[in-house]
N, C-alpha and C. Protein backbone atom coordinates (compact mmCIF):
# COMPACT_ATOMS: atom_id res chain seq x y z
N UNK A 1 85.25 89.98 -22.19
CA UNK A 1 84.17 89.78 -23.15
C UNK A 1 82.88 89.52 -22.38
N UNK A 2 82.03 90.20 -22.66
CA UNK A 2 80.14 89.88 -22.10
C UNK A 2 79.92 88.79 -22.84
N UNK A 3 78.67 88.29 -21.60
CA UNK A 3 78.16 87.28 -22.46
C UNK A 3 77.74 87.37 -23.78
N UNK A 4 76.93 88.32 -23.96
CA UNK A 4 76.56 88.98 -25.07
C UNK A 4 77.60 88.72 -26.24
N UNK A 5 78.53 89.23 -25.80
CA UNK A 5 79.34 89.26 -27.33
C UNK A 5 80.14 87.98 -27.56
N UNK A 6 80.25 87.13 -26.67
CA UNK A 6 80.49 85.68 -26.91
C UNK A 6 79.54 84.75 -27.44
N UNK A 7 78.25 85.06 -27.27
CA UNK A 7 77.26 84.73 -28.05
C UNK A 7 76.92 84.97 -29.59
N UNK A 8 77.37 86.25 -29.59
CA UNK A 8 77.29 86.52 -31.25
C UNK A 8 78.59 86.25 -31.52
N UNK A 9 79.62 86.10 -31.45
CA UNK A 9 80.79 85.46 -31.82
C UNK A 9 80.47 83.77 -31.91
N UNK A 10 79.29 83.26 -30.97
CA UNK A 10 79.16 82.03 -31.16
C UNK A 10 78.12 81.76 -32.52
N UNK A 11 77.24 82.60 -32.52
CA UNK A 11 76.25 82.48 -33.54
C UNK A 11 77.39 82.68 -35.24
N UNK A 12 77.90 83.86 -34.95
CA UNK A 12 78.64 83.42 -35.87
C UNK A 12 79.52 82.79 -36.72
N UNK A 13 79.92 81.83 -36.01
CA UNK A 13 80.85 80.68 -35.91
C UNK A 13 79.96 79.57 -36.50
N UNK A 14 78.29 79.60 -36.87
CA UNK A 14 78.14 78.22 -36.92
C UNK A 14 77.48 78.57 -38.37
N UNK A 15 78.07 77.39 -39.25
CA UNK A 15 77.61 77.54 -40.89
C UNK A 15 76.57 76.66 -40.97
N UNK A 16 76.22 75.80 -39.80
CA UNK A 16 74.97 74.77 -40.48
C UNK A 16 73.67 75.56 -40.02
N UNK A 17 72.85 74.91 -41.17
CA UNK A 17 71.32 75.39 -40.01
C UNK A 17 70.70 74.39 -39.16
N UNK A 18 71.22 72.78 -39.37
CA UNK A 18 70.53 72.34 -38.71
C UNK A 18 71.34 72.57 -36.85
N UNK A 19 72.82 73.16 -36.97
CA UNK A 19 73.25 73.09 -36.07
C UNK A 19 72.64 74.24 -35.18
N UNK A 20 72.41 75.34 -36.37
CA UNK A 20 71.94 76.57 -35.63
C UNK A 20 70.41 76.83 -35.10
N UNK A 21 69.76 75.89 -35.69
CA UNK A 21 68.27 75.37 -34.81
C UNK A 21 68.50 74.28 -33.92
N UNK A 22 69.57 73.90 -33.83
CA UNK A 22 69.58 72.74 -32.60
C UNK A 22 69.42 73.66 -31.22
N UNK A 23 70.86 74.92 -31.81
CA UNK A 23 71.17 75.51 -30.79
C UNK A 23 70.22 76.57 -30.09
N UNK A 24 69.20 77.26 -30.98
CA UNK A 24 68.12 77.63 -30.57
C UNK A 24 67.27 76.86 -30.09
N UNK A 25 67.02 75.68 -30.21
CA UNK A 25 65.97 75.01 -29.33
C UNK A 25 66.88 74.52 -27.93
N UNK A 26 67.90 74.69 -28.02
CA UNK A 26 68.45 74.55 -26.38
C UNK A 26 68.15 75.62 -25.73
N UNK A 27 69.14 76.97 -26.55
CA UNK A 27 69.05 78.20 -25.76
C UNK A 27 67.67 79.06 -25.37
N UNK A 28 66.73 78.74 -26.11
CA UNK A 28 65.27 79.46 -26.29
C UNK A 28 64.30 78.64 -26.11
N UNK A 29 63.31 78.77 -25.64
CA UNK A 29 61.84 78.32 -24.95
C UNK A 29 61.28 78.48 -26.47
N UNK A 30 60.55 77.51 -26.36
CA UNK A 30 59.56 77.89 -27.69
C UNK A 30 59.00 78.69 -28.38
N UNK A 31 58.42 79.27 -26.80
CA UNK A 31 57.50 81.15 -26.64
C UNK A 31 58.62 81.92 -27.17
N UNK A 32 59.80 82.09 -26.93
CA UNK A 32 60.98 82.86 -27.18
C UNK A 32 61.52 82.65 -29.06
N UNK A 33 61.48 81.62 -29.50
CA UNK A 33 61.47 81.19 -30.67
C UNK A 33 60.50 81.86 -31.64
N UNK A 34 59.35 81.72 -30.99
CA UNK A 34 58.11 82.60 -31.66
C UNK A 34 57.88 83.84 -31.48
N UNK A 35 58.44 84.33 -30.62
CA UNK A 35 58.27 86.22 -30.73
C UNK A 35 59.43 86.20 -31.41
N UNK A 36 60.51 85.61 -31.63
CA UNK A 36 61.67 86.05 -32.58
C UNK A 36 61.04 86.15 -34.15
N UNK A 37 60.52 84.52 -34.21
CA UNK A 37 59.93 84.60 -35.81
C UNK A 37 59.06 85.43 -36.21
N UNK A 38 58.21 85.83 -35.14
CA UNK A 38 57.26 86.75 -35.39
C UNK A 38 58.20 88.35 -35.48
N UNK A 39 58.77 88.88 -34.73
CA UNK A 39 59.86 90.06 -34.94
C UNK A 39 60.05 89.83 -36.66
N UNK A 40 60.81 88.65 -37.17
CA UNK A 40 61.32 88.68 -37.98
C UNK A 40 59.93 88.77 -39.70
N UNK A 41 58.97 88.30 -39.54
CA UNK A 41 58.14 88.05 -40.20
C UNK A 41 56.96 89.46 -40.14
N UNK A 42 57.33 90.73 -39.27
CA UNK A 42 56.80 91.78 -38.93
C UNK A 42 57.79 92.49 -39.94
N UNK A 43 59.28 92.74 -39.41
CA UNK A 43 59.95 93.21 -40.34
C UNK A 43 59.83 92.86 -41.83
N UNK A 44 59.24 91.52 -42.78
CA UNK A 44 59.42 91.30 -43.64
C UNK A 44 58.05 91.69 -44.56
N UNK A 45 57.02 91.81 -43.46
CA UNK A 45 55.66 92.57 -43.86
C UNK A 45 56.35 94.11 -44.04
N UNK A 46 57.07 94.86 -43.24
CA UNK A 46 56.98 96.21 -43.69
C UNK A 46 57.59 96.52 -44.92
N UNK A 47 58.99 95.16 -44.75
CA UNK A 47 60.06 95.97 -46.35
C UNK A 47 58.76 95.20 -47.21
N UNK A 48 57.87 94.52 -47.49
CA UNK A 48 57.00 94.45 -48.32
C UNK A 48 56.08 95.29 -48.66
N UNK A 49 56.04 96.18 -47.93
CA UNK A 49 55.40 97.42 -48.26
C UNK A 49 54.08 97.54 -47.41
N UNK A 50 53.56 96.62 -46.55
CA UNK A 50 52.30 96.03 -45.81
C UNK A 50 52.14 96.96 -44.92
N UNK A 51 50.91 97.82 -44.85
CA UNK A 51 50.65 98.93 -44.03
C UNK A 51 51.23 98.81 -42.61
N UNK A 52 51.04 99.16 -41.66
CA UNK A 52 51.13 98.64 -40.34
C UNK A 52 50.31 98.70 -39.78
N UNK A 53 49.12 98.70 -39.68
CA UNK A 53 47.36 98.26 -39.30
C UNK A 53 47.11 97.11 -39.86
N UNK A 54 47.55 96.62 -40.79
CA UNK A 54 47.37 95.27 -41.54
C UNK A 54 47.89 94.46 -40.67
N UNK A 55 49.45 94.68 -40.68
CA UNK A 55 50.20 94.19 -39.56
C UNK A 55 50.08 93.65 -38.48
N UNK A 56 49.39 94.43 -37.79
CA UNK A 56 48.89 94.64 -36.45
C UNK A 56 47.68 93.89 -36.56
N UNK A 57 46.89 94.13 -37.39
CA UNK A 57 45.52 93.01 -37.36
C UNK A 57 46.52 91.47 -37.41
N UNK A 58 46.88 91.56 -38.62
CA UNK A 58 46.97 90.10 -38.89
C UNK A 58 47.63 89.06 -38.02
N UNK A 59 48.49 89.77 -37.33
CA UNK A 59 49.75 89.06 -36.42
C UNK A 59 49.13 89.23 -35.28
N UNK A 60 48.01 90.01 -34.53
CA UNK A 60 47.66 90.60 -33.30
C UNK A 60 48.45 90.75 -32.36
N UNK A 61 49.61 92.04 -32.75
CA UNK A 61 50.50 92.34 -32.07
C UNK A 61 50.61 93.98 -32.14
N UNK A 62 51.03 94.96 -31.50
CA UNK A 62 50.26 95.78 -30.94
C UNK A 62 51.72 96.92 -32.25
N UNK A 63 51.07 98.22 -32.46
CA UNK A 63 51.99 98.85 -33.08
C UNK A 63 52.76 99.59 -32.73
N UNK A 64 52.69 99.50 -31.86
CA UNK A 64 54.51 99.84 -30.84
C UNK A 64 55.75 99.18 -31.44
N UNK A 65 55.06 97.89 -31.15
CA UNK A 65 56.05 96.55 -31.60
C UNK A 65 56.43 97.16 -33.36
N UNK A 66 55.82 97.16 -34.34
CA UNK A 66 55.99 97.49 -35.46
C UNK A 66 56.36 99.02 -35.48
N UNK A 67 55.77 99.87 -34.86
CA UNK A 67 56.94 101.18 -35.37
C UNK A 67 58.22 100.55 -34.99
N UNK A 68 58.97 100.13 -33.86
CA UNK A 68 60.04 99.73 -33.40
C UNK A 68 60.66 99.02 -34.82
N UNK A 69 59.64 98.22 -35.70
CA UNK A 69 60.32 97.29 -36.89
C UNK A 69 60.35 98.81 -38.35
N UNK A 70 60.13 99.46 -38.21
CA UNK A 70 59.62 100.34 -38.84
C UNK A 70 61.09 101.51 -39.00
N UNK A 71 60.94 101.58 -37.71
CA UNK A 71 62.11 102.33 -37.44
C UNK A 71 63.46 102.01 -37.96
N UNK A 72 63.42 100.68 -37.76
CA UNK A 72 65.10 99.89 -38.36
C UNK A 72 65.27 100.06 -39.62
N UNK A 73 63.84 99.25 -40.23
CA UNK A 73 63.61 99.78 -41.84
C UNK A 73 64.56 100.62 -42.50
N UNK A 74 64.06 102.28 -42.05
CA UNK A 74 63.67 103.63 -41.96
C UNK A 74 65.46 104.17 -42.20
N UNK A 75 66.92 103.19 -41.20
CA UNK A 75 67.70 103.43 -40.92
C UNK A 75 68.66 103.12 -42.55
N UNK A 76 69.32 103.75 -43.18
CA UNK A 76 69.90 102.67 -44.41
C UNK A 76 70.79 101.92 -44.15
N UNK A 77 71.55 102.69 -42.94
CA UNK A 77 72.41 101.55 -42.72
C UNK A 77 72.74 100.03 -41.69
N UNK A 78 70.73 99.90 -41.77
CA UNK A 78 70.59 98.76 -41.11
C UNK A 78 71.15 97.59 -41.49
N UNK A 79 71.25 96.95 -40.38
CA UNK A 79 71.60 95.46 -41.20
C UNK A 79 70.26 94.64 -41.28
N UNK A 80 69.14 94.73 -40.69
CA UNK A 80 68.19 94.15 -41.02
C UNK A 80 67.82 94.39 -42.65
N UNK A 81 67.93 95.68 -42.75
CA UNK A 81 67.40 96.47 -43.95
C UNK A 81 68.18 95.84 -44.85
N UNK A 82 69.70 95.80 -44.86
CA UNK A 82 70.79 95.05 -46.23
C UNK A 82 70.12 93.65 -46.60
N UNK A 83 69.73 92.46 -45.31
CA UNK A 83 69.56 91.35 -45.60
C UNK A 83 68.32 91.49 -46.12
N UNK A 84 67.58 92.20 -45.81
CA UNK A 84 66.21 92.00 -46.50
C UNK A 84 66.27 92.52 -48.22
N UNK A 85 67.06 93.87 -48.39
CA UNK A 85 67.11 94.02 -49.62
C UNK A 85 68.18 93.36 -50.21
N UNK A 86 68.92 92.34 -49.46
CA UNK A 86 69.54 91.17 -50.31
C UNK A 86 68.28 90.23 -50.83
N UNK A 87 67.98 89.86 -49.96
CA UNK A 87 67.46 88.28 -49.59
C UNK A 87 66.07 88.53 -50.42
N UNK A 88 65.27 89.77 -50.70
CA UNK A 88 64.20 89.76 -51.59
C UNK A 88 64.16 90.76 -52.46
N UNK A 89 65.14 91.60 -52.90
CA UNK A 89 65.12 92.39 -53.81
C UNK A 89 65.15 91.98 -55.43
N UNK A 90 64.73 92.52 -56.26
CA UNK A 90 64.42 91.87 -57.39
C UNK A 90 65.74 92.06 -58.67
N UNK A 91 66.27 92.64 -57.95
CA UNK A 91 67.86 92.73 -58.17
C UNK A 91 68.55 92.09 -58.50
């Protein structure tokens, strides 16, 4: 087993959140914490429908970074894409 996949076997193993932000503030630098939230808050501007020049202004992060979020979108059988059209669909 890679580290890698003992890690997401570990992430998935944990049902709390306060356990699972403990464990991110061990494993991750702050800076690292914040390009994640920001990743995640880029993706949640596009399934919102938010141009990607908007994007890019508002977050001042370059649109490379967002086609890359764009792209996942784009895929149906993302899993970013399921949780998002779980987690805010009007459904």
């Amino acid at each position: 087993m890679t580290s890698f996949e003992e890690l997401v076997e570990i992430f998935a193993s944990i049902r709390s959140c306060d356990r699972m932000r403990a464990l991110f503030e061990e494993l991750f630098t702050p800076k690292e914490i914040e390009t994640l939230a920001l990743r995640w808050q880029l993706l949640k501007d596009l399934h919102a429908g938010r141009p990607q020049r908007w994007i890019a202004s508002r977050h001042k992060i370059s649109l490379c970074k967002i086609t890359r979020g764009s792209k996942v979108l784009k895929n149906k059988s993302s899993i970013v894409r399921q949780v998002l059209d779980k987690k805010y669909s009007d459904k």
